[in-house]
C-alpha atoms as a PDB file:
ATOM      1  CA  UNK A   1      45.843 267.412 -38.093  1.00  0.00           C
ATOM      2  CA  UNK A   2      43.310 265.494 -36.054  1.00  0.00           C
ATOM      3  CA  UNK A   3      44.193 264.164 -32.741  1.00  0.00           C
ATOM      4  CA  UNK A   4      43.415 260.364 -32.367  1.00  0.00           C
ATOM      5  CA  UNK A   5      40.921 260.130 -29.150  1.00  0.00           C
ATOM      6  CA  UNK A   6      40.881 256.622 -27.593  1.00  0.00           C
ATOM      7  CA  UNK A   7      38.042 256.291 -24.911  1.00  0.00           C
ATOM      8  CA  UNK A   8      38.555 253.013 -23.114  1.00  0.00           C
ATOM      9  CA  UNK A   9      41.704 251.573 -22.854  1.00  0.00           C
ATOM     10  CA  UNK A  10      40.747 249.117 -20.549  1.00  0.00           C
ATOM     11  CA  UNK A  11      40.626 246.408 -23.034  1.00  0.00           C
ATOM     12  CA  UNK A  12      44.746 246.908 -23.638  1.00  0.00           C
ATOM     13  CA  UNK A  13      45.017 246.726 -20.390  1.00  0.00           C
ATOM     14  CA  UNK A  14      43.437 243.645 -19.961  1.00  0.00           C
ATOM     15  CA  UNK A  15      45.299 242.091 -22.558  1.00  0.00           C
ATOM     16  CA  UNK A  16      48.570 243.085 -21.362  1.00  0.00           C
ATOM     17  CA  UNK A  17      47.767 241.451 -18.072  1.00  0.00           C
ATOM     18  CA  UNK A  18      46.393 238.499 -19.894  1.00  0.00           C
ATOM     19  CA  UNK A  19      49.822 238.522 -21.784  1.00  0.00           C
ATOM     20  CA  UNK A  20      51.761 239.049 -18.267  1.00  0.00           C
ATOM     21  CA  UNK A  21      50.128 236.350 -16.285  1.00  0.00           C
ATOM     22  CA  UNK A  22      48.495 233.493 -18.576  1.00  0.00           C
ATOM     23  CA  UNK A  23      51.292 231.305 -19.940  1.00  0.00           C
ATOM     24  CA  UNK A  24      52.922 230.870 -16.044  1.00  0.00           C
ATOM     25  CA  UNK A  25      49.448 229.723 -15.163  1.00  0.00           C
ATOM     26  CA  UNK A  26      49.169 227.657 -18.191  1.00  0.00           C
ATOM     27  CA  UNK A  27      52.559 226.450 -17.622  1.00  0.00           C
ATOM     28  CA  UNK A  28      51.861 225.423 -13.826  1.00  0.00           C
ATOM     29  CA  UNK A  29      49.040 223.743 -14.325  1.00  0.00           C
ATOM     30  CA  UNK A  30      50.990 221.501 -17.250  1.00  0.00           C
ATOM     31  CA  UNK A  31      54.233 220.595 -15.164  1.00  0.00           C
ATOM     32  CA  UNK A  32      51.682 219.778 -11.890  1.00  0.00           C
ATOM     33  CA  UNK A  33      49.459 217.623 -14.190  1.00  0.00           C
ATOM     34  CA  UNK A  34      52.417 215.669 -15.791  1.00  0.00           C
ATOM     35  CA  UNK A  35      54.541 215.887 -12.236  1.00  0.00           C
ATOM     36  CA  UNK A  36      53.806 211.890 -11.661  1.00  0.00           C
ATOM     37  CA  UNK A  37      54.869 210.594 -15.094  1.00  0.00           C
ATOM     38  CA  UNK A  38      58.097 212.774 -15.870  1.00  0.00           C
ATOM     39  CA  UNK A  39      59.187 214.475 -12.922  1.00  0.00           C
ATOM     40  CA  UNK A  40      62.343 216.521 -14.675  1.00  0.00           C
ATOM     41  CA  UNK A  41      59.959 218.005 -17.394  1.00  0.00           C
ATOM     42  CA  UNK A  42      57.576 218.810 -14.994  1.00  0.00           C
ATOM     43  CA  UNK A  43      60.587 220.574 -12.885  1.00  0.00           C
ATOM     44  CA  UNK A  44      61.485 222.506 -16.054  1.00  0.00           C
ATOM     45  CA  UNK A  45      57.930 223.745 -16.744  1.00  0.00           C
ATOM     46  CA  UNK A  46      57.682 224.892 -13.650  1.00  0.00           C
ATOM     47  CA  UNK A  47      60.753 226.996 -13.641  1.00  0.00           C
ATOM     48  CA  UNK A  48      60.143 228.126 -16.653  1.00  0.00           C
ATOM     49  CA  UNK A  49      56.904 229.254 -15.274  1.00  0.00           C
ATOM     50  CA  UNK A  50      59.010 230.969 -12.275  1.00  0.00           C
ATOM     51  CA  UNK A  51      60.680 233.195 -15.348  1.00  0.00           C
ATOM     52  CA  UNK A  52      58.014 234.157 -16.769  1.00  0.00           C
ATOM     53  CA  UNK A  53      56.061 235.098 -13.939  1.00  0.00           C
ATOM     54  CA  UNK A  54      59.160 236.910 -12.663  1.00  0.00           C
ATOM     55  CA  UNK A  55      60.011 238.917 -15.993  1.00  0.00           C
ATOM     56  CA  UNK A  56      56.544 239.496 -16.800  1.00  0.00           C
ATOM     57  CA  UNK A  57      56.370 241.421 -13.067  1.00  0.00           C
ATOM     58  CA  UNK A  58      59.612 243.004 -13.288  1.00  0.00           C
ATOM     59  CA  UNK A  59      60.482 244.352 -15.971  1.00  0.00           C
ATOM     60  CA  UNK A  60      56.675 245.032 -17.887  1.00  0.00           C
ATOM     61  CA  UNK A  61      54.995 245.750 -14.784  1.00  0.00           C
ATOM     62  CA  UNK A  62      57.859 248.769 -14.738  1.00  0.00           C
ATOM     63  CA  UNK A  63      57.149 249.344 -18.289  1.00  0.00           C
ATOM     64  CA  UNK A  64      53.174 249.872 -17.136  1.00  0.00           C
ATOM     65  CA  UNK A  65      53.622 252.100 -14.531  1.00  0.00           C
ATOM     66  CA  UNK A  66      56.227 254.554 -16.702  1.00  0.00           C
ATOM     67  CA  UNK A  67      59.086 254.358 -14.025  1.00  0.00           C
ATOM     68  CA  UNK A  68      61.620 253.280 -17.063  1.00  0.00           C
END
């Protein structure tokens, strides 16, 4: 049996950082752009946001550095 050799797995870990910190930005920018015209969406977004950013930290940046 052949072992699999994987050179550069810098492009995972870009993604998983893409993964872990795109959608609260994304997220942020939509519930400060819409903030004026419907303030309790924009309140959700934004916690939702909050969560994601939160979870995304916790619990896969323990899952990255293998102390689970």
């Amino acid at each position: 049996m052949v072992l699999l050799e994987i050179d550069n797995l810098a492009v995972l870990v870009y993604t998983i950082l893409f993964i872990m910190f795109a959608p609260p930005i994304i997220f942020l920018i939509i519930g400060l752009s819409i903030r004026k015209r419907n303030r309790k969406s924009s309140n959700v977004l934004m916690i939702i946001a909050l969560l994601y950013l939160t979870i995304g930290l916790g619990y896969c940046g323990l899952l990255m550095s293998g102390r689970l």
